[in-house]
C-alpha atoms as a PDB file:
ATOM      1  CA  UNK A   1      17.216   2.874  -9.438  1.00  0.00           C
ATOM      2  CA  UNK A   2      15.283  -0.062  -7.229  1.00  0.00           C
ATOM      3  CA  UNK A   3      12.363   2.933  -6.908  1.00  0.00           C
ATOM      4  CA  UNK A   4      10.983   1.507  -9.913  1.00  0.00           C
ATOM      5  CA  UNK A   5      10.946  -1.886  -8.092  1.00  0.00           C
ATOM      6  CA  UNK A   6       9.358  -0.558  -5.218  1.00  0.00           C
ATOM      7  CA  UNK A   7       6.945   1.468  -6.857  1.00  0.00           C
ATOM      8  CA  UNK A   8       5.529  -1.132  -9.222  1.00  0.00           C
ATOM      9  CA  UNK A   9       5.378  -3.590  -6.430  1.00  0.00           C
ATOM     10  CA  UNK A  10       3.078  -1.021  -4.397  1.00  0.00           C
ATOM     11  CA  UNK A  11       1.217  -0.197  -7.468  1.00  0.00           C
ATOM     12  CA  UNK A  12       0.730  -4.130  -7.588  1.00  0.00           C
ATOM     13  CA  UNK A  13      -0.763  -3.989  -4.164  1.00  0.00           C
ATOM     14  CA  UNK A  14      -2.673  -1.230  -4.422  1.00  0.00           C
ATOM     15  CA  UNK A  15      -4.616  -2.440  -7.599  1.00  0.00           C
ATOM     16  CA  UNK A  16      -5.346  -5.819  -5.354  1.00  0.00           C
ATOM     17  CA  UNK A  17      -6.320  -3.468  -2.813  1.00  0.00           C
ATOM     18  CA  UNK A  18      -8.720  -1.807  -5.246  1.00  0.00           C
ATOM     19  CA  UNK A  19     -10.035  -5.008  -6.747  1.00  0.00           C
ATOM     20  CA  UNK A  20     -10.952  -6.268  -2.729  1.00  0.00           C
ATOM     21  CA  UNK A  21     -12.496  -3.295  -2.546  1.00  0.00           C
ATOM     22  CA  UNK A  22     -14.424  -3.121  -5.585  1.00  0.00           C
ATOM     23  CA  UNK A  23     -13.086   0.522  -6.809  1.00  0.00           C
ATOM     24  CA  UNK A  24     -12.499   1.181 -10.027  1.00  0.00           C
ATOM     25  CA  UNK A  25      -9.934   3.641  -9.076  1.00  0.00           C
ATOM     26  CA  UNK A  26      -7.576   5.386  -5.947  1.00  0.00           C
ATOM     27  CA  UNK A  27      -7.992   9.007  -5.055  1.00  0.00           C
ATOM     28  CA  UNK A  28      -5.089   9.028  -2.198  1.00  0.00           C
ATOM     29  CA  UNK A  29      -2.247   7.184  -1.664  1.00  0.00           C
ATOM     30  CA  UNK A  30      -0.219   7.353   1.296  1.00  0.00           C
ATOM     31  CA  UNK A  31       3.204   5.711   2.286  1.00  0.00           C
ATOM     32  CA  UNK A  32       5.609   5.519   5.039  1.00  0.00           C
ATOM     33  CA  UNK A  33       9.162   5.772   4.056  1.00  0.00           C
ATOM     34  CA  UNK A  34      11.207   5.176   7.182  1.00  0.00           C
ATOM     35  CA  UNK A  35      14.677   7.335   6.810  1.00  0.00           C
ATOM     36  CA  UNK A  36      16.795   4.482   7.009  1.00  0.00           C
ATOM     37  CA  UNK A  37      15.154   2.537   4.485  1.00  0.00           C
ATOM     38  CA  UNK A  38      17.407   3.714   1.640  1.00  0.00           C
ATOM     39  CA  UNK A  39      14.927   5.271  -0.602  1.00  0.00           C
ATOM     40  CA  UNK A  40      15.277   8.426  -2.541  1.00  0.00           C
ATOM     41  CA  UNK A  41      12.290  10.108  -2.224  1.00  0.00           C
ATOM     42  CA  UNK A  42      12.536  12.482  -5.533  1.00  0.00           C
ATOM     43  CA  UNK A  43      13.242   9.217  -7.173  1.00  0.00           C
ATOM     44  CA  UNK A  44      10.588   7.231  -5.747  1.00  0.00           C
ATOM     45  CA  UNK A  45       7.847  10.178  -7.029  1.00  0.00           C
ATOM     46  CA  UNK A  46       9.439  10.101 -10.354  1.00  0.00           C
ATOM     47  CA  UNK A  47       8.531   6.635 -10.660  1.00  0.00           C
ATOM     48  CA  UNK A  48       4.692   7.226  -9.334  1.00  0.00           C
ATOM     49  CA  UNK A  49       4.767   9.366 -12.182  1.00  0.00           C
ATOM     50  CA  UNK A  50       6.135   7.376 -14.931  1.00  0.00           C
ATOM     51  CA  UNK A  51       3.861   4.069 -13.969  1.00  0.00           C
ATOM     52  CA  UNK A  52       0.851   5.521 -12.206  1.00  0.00           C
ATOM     53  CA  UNK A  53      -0.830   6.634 -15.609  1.00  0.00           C
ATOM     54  CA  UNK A  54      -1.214   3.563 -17.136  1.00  0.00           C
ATOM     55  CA  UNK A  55      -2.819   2.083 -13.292  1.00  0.00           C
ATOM     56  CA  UNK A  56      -5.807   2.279 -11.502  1.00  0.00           C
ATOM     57  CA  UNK A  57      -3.672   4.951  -9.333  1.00  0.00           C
ATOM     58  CA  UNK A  58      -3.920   6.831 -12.491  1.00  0.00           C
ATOM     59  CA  UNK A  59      -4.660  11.022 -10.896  1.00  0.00           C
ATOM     60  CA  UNK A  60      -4.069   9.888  -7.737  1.00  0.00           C
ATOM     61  CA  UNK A  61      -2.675  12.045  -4.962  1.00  0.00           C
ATOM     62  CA  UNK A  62       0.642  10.304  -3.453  1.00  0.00           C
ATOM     63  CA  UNK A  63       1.616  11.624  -0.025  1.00  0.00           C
ATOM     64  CA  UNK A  64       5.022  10.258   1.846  1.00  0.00           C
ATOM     65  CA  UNK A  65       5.014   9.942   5.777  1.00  0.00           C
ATOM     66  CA  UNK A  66       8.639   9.884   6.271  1.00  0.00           C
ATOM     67  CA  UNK A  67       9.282   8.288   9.449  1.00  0.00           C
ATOM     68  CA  UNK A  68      12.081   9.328  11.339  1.00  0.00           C
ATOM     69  CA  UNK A  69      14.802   7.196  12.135  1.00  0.00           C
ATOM     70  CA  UNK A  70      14.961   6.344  16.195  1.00  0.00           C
ATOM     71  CA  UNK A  71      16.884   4.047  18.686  1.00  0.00           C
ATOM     72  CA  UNK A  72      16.430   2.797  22.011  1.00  0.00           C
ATOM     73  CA  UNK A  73      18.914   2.179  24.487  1.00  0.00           C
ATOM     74  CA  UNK A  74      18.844  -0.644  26.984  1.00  0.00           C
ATOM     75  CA  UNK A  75      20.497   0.758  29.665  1.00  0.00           C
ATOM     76  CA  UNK A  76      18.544   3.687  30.599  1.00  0.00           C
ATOM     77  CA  UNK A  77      15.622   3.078  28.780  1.00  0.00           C
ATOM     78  CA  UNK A  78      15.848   6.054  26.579  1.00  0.00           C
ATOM     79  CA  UNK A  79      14.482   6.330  22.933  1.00  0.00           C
ATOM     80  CA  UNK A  80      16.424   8.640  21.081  1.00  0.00           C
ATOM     81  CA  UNK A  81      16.522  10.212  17.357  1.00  0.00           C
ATOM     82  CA  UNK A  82      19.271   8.753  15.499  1.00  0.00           C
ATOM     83  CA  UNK A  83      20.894  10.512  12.152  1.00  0.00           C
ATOM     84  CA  UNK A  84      22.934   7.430  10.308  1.00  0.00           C
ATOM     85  CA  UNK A  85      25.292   4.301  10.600  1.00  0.00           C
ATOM     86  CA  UNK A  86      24.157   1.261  12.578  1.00  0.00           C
ATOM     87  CA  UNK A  87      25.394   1.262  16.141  1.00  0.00           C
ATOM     88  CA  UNK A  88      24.311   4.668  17.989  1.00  0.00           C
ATOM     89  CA  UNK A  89      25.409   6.336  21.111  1.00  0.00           C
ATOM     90  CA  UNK A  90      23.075   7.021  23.659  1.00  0.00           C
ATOM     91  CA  UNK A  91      22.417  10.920  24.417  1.00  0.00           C
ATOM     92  CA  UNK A  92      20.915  10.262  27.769  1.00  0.00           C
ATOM     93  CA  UNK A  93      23.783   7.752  29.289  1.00  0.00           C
ATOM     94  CA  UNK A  94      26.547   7.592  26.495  1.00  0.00           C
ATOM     95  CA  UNK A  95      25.925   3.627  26.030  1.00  0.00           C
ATOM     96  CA  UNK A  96      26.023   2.064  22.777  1.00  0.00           C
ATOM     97  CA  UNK A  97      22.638   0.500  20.986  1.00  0.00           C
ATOM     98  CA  UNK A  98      21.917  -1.130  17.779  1.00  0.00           C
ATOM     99  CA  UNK A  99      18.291  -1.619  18.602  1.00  0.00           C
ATOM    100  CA  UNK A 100      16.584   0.794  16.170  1.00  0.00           C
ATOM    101  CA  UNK A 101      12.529   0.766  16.635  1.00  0.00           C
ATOM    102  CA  UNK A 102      11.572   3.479  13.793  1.00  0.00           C
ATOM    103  CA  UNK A 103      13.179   4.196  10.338  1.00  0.00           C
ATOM    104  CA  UNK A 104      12.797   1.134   8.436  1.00  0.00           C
ATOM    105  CA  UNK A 105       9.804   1.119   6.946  1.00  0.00           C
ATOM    106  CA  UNK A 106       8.866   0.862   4.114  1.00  0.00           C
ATOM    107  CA  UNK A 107       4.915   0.544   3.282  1.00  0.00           C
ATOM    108  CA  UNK A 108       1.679   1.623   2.541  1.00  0.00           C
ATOM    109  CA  UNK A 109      -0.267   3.762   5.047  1.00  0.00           C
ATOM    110  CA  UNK A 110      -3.429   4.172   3.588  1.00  0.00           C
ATOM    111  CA  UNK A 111      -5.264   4.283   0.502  1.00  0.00           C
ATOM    112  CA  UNK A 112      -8.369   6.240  -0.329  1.00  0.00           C
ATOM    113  CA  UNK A 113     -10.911   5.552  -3.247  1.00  0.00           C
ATOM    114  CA  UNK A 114     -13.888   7.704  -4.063  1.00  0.00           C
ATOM    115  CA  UNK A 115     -17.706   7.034  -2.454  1.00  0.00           C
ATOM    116  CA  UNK A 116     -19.607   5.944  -5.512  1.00  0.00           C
END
């Protein structure tokens, strides 16, 4: 399950976060999971919950943006939704396009610590 991975490695960055900004803890955390980025959501949470405790995320409230998956086609200029798979056709003009501009990421949005 590489949502362990990921979810250490953000609470790595969000402690440094925390530290630059002199908190001594995170209220909100928000990330943006892009649909093709190959992340299980449920799983990803399950791991906020195992590690958080023990962080300075510890109570935190963790909110996903998922960011739906989109292509763009040279030919006609359209940007379309895609579903899966790598090459997509085009709705507008039938064409083919591999050029996917949203659905990869894979980040954090935001974080929010209290005003003390």
């Amino acid at each position: 399950m590489h949502e362990v991975g990921i979810m250490q490695s953000a609470l790595e960055a969000i402690t440094a976060q925390a530290k630059l900004h002199h908190a001594a803890r995170v209220e909100r955390i928000v990330l943006r999971i892009g649909t093709l980025a190959g992340v299980d959501l449920e799983a990803l949470r399950f791991a906020y919950e195992a590690l958080a405790p023990h962080t300075i995320a510890a109570g935190a409230e963790l909110e996903i943006e998922v960011i739906a998956a989109q292509a763009h086609c040279a030919t006609c200029a359209t940007t379309f939704a895609i579903e899966r798979g790598f090459i997509f056709q085009c709705p507008q003009c039938g064409n083919y396009s591999g050029d996917i501009r949203a659905g990869r990421e894979l980040g954090i949005a935001r974080l929010e610590f209290p005003h003390e």
